[in-house]
N, C-alpha and C. Protein backbone atom coordinates (compact mmCIF):
# COMPACT_ATOMS: atom_id res chain seq x y z
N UNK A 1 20.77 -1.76 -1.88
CA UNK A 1 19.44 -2.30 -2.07
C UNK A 1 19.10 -2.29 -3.55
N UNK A 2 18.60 -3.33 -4.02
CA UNK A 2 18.13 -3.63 -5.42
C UNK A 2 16.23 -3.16 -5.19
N UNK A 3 15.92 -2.61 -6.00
CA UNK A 3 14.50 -2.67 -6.07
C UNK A 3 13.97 -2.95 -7.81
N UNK A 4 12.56 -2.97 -7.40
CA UNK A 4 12.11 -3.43 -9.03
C UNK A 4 10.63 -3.13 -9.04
N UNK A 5 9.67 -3.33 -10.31
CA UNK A 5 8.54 -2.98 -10.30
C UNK A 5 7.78 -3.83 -11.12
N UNK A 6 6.89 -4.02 -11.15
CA UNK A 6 6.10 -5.00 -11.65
C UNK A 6 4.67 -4.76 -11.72
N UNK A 7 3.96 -5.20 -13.25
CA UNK A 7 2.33 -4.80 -13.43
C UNK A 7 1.65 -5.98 -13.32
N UNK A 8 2.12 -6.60 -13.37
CA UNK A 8 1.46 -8.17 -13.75
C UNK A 8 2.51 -9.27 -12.63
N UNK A 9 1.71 -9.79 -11.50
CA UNK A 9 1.94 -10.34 -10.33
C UNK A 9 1.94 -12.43 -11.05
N UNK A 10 2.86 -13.29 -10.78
CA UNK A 10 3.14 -14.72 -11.46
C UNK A 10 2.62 -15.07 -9.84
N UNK A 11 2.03 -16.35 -9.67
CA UNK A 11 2.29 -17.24 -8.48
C UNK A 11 3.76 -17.71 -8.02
N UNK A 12 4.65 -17.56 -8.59
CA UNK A 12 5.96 -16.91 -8.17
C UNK A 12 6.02 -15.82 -7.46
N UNK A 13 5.63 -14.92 -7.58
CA UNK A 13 5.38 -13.74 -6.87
C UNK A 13 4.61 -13.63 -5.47
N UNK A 14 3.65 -14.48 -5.50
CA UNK A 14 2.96 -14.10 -4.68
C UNK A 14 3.58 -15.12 -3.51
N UNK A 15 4.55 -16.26 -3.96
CA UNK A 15 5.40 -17.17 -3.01
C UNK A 15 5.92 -16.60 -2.25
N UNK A 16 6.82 -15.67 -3.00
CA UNK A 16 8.17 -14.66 -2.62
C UNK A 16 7.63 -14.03 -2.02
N UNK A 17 6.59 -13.48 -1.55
CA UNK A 17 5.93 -12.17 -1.20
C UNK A 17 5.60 -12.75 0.12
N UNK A 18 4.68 -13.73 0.30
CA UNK A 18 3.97 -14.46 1.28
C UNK A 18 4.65 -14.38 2.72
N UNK A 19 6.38 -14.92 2.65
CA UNK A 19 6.76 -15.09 4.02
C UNK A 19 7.15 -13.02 4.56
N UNK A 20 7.37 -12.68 3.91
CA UNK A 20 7.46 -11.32 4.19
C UNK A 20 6.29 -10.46 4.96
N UNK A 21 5.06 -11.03 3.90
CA UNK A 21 3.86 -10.29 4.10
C UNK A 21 3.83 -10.97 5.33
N UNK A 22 3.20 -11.92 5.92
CA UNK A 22 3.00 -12.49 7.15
C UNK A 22 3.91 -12.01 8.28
N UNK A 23 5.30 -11.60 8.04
CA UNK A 23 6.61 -11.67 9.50
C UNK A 23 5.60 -10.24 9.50
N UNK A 24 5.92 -9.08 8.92
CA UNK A 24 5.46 -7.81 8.42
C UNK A 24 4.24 -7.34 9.64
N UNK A 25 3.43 -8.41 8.63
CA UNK A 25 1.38 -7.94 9.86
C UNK A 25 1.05 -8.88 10.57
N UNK A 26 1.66 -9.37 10.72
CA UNK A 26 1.58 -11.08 11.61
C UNK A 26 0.51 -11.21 11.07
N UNK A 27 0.68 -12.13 10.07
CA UNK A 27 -0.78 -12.77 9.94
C UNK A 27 -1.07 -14.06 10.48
N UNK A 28 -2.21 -14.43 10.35
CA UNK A 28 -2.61 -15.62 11.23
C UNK A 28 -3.03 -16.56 9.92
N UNK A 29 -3.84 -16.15 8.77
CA UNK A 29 -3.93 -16.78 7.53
C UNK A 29 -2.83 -17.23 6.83
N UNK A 30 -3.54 -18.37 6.61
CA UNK A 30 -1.84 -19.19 5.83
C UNK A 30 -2.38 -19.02 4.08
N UNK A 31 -0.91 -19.40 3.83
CA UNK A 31 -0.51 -18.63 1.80
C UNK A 31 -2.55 -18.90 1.13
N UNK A 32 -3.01 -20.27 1.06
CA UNK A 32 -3.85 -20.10 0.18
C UNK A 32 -4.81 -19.39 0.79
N UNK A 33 -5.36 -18.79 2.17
CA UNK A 33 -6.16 -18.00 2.37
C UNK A 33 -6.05 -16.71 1.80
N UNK A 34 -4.73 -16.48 2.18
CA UNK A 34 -4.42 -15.09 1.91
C UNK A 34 -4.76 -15.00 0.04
N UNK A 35 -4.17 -15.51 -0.44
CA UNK A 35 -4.34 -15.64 -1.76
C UNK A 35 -5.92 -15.13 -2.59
N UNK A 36 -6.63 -15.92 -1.40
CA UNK A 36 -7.91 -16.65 -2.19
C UNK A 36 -8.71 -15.22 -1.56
N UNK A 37 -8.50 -14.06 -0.27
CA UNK A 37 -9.12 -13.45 -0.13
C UNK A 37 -8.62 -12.15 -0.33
N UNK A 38 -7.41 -12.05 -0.76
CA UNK A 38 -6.81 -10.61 -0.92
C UNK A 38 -6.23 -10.62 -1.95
N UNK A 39 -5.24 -11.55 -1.92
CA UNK A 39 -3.57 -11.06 -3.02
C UNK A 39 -4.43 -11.47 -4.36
N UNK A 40 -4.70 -12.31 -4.81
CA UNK A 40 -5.92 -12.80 -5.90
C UNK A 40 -6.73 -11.79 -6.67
N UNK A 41 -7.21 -10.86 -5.87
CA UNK A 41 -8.45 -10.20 -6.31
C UNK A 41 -7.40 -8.82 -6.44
N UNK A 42 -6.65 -8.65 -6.01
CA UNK A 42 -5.75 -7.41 -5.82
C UNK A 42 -4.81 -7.34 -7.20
N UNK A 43 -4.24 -8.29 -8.13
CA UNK A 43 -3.55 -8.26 -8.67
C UNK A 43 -4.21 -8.41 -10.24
N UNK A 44 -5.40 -8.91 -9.71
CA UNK A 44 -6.46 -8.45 -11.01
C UNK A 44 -7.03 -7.14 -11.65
N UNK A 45 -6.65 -6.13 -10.69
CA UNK A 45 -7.32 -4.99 -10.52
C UNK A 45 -6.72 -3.80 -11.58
N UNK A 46 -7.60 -3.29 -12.09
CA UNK A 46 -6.36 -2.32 -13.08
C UNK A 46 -5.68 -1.26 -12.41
N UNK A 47 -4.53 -1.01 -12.62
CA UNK A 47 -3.59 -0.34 -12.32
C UNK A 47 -2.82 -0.68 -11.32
N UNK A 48 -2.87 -1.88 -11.28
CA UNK A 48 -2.38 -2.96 -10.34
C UNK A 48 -0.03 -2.60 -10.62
N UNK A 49 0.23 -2.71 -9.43
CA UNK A 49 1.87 -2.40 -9.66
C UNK A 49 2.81 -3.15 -8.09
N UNK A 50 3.50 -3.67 -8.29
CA UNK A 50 4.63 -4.21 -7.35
C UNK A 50 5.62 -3.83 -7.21
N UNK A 51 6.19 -3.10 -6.26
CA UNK A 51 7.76 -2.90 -5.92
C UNK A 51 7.97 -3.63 -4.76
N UNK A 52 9.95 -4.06 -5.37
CA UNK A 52 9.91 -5.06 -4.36
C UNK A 52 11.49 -4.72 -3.87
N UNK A 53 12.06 -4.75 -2.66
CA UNK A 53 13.20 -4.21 -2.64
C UNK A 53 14.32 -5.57 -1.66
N UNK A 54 15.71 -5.75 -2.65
CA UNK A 54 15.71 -6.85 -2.05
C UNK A 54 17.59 -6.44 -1.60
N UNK A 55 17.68 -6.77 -0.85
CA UNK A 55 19.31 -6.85 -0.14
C UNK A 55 19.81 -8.42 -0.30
N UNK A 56 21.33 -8.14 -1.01
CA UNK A 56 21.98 -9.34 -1.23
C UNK A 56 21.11 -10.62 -2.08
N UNK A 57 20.04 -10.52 -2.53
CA UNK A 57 19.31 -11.13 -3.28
C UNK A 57 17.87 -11.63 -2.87
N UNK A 58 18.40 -11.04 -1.50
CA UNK A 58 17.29 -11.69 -0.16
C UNK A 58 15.69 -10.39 -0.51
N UNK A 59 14.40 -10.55 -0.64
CA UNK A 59 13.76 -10.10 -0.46
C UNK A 59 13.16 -9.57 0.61
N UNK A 60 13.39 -8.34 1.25
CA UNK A 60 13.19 -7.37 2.69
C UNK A 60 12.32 -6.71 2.46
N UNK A 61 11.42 -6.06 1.33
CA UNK A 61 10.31 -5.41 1.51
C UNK A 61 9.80 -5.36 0.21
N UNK A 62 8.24 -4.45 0.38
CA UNK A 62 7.75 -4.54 -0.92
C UNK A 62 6.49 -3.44 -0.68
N UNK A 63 5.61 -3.24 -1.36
CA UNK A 63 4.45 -1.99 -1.65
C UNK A 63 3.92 -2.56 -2.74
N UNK A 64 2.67 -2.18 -2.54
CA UNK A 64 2.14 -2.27 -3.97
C UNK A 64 0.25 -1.88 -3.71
N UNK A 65 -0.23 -1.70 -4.99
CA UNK A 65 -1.21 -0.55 -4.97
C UNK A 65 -1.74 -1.16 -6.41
N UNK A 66 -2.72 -0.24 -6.52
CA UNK A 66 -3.95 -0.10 -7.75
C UNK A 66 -4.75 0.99 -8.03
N UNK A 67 -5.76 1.34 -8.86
CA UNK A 67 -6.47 2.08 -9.04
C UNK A 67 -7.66 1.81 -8.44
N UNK A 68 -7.82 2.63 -6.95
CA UNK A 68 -9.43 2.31 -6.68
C UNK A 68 -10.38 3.09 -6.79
N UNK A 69 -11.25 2.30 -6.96
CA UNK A 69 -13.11 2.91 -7.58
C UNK A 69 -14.28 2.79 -6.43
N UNK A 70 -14.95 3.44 -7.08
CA UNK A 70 -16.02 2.80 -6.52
C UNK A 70 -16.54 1.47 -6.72
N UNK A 71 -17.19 0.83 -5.67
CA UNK A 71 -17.71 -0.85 -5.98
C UNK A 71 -16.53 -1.56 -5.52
N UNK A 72 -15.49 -1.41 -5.06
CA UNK A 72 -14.43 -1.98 -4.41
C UNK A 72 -14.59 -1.11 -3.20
N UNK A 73 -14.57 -2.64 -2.17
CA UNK A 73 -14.41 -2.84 -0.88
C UNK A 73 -13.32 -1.76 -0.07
N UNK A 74 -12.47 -1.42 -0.31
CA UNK A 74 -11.91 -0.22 0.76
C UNK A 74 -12.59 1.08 0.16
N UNK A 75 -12.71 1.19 -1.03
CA UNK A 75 -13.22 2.71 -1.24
C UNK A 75 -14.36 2.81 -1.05
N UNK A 76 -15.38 2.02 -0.95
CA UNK A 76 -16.78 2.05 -0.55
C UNK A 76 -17.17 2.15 1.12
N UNK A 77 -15.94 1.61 1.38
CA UNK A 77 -16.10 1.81 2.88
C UNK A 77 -15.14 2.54 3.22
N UNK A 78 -14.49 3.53 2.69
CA UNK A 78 -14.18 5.16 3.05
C UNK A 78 -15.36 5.74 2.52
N UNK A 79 -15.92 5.70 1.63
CA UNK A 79 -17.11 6.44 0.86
C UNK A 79 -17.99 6.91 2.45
N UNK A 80 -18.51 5.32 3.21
CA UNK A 80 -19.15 5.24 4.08
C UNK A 80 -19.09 6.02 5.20
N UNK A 81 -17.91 6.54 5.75
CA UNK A 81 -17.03 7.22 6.89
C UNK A 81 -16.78 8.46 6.87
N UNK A 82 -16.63 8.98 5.27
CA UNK A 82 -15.95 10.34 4.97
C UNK A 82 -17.36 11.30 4.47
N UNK A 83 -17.03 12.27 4.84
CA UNK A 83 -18.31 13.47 4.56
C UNK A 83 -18.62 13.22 2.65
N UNK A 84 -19.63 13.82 2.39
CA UNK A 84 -19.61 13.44 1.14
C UNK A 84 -18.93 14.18 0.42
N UNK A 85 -18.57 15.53 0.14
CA UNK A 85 -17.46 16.59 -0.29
C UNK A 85 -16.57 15.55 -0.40
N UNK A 86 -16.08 15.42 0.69
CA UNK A 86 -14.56 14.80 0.93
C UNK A 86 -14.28 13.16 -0.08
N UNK A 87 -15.25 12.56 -0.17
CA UNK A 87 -15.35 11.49 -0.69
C UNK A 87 -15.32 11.67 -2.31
N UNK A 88 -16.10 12.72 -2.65
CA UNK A 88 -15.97 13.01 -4.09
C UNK A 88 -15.03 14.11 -4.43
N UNK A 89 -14.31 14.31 -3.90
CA UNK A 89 -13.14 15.02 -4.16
C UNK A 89 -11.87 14.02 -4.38
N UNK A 90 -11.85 12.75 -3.24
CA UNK A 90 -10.93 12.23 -3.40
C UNK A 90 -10.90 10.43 -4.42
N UNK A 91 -12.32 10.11 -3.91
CA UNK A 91 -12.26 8.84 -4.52
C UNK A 91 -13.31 8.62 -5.71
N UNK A 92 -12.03 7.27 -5.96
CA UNK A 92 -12.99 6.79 -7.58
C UNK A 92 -11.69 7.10 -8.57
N UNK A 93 -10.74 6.45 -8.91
CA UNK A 93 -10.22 7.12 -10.07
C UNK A 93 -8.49 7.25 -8.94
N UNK A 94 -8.63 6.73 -8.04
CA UNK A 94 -7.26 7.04 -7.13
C UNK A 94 -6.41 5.97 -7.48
N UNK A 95 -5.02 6.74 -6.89
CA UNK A 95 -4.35 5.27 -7.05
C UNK A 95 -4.38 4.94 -5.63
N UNK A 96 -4.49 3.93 -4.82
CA UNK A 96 -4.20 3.40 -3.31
C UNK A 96 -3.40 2.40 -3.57
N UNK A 97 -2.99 2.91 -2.45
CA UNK A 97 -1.24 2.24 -1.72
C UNK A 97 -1.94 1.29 -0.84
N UNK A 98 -2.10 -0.09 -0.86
CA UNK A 98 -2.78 -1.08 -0.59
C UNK A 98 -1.30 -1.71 0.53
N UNK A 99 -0.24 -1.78 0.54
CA UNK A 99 -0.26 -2.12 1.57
C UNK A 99 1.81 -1.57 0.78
N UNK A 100 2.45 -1.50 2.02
CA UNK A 100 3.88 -1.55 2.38
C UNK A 100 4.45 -2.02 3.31
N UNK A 101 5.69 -3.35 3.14
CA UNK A 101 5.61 -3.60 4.18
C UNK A 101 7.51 -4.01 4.19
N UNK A 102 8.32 -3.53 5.02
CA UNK A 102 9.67 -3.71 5.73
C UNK A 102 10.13 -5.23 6.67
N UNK A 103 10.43 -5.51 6.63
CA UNK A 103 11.25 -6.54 7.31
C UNK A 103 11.91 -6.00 8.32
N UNK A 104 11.73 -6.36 9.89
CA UNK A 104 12.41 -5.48 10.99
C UNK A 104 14.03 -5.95 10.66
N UNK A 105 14.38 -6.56 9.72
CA UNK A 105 15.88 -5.96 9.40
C UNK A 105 16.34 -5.50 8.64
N UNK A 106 15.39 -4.62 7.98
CA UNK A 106 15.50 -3.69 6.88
C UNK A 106 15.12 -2.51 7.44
N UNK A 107 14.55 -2.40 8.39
CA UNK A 107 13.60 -0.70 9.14
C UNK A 107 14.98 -0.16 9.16
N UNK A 108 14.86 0.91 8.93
CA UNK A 108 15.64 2.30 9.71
C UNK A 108 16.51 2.37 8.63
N UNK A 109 16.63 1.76 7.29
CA UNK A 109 17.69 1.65 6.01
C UNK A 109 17.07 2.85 5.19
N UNK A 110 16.21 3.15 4.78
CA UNK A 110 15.56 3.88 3.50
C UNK A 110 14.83 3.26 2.68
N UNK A 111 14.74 1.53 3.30
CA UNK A 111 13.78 0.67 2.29
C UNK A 111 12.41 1.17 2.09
N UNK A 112 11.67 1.45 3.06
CA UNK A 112 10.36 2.40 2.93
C UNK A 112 10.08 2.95 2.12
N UNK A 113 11.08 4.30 2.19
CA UNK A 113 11.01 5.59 1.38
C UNK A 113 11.15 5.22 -0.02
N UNK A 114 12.50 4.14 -1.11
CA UNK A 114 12.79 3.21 -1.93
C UNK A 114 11.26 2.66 -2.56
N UNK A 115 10.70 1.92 -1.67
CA UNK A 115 9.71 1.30 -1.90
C UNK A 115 8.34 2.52 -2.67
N UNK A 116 8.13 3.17 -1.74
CA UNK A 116 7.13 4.28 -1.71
C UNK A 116 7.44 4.97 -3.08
N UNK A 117 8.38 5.25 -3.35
CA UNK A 117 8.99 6.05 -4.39
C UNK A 117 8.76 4.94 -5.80
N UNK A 118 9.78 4.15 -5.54
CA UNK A 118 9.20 2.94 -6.75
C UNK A 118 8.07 3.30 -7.26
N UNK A 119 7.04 1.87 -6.30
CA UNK A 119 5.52 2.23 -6.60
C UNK A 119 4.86 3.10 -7.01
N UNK A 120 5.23 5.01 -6.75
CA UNK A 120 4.61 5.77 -6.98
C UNK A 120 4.81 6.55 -8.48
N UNK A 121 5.89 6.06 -8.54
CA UNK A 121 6.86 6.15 -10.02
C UNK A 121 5.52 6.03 -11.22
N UNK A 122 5.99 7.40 -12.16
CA UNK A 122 5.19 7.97 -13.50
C UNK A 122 3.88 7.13 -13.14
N UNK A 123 2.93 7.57 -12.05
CA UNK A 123 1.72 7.01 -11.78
C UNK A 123 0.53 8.14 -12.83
N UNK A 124 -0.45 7.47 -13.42
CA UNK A 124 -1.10 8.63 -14.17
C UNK A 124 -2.22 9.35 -13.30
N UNK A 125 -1.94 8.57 -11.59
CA UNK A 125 -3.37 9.21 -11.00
C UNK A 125 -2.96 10.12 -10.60
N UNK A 126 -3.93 11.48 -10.62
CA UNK A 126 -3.62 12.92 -9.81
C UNK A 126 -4.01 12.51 -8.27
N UNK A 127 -4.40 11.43 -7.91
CA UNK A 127 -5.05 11.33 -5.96
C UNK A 127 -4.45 10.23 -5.68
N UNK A 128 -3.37 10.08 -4.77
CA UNK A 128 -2.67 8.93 -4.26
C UNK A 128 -3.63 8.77 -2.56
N UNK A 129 -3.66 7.30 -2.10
CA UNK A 129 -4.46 7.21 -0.59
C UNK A 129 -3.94 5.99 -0.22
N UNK A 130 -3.80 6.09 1.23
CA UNK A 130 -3.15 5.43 2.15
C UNK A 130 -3.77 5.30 3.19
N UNK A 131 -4.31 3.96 3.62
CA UNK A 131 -4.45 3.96 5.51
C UNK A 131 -3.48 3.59 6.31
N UNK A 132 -2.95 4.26 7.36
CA UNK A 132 -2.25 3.74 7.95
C UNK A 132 -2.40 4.18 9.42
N UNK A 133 -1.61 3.61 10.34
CA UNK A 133 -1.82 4.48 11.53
C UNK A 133 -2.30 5.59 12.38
N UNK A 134 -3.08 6.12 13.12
CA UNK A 134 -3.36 7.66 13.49
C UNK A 134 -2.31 8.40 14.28
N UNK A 135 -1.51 6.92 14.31
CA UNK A 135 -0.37 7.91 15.60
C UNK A 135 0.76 8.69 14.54
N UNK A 136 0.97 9.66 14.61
CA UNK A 136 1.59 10.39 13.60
C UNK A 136 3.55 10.50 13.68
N UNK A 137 3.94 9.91 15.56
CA UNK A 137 5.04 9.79 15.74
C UNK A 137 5.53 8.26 15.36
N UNK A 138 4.62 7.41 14.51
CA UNK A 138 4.89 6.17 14.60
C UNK A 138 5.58 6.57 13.44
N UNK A 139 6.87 5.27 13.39
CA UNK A 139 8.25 5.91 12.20
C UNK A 139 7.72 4.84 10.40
N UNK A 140 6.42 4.47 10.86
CA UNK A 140 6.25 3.97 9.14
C UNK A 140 5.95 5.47 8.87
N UNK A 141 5.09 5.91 9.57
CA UNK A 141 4.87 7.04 8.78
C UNK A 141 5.66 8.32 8.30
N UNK A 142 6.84 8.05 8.53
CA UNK A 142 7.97 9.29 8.68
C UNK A 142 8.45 9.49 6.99
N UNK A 143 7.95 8.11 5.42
CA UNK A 143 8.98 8.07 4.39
C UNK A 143 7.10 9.15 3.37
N UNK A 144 6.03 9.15 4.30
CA UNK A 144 5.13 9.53 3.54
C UNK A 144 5.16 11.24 4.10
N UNK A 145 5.37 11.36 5.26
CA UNK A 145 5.63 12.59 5.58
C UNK A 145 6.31 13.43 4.93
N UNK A 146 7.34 12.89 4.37
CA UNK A 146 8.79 13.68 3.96
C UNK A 146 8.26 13.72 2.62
N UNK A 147 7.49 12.68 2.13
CA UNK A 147 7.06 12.76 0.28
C UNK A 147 5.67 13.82 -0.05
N UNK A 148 5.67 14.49 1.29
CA UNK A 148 4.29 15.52 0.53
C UNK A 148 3.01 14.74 0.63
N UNK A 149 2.40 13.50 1.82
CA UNK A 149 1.23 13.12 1.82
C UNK A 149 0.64 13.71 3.16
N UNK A 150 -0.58 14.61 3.17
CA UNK A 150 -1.24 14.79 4.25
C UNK A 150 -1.56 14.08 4.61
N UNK A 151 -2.78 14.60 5.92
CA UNK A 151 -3.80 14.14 6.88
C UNK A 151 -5.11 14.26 5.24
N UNK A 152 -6.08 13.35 5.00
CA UNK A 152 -7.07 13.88 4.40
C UNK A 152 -8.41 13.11 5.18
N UNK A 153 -8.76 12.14 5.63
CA UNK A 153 -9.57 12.18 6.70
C UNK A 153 -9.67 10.86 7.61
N UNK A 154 -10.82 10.56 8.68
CA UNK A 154 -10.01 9.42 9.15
C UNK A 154 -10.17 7.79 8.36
N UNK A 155 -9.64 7.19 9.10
CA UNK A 155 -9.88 5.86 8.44
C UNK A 155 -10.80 5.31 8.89
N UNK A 156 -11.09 3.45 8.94
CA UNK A 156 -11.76 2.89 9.07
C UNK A 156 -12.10 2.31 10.23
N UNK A 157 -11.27 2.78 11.26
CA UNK A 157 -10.90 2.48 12.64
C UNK A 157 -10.43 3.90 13.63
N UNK A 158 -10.98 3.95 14.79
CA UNK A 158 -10.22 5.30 15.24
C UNK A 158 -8.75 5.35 15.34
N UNK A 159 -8.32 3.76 14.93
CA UNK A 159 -6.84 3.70 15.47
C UNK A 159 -6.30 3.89 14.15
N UNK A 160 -6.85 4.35 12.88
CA UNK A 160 -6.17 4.37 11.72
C UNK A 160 -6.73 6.02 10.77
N UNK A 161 -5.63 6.63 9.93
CA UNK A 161 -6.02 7.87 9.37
C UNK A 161 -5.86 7.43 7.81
N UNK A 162 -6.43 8.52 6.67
CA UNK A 162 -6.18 8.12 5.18
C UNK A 162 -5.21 9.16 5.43
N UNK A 163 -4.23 9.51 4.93
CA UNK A 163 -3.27 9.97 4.16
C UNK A 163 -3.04 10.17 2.40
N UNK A 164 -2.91 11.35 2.00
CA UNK A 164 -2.93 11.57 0.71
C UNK A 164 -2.08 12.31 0.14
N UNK A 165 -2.03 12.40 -1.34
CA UNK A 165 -1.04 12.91 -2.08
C UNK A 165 -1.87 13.44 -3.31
N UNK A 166 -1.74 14.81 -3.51
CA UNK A 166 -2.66 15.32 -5.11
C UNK A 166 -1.35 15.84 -5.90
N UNK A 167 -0.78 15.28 -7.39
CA UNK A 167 -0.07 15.46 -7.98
C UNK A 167 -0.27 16.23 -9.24
């Protein structure tokens, strides 16, 4: 597996990225939605970073994250959910892991863990955050387990938890 990293996202990028992201979360939004309501505003963001991990030249997965604050849309609505202690302990100044995502013919390789590691690579934030799943036997969550990220509180859904990392 080849991997790589990236601060600054080309519309090249976000091509390459597109059919992945969609097989990944099934999306139902096609490239310029997605663009115009997520990947767009995401790659503007400071501390903005891409890892991308590719077999035989073929692109199979990728991660990527930013620095979130307050006044942005996921941390304001953890702000909303989480006790207030908990909220000012963790957010504002984090880095979040905005999304990771495998190709079911890449699962079960180490692309995950690859990916996770990349991305998280000489990060200057001391608070890494993640939503992902609540089910804790589900196997995305098995490359954050092994890297030292807790339980830190729930997510935005009962069907989803934050997960964290203090470095």
């Amino acid at each position: 597996m080849e991997v790589d990293l990236v601060t600054a996202a080309t519309d090249a990028d976000a091509e390459e990225l597109w059919p992945v992201y969609a097989e990944v979360f099934e999306e139902t939004r096609d490239l310029a939605s997605w663009r115009a309501d997520t990947w767009d505003r995401h790659v503007a963001r400071a501390g903005f970073r891409l890892a991308r991990v590719r077999r035989g030249g073929e692109l199979m997965g990728f991660a990527y994250g930013l620095t979130g604050e307050n006044g942005q849309w996921w941390t304001d609505r953890v702000t909303a959910v989480w006790p207030s202690g908990l909220a000012d302990e963790w957010l504002d100044g984090h880095f979040e892991l905005v999304s990771l995502g495998v190709r079911p013919a890449a699962r079960g390789l180490g692309a995950g863990g690859v990916l996770l590691d990349a991305v998280t690579a000489d990060l200057p934030h001391d608070r890494w955050l993640l939503m992902t799943t609540a089910d804790p036997a589900y196997p995305a969550r098995h490359p954050y387990a092994s890297r030292g990220w807790d339980l830190v509180g729930p997510g935005l859904s009962e069907k989803q938890v934050i997960l964290g990392r203090r470095i």
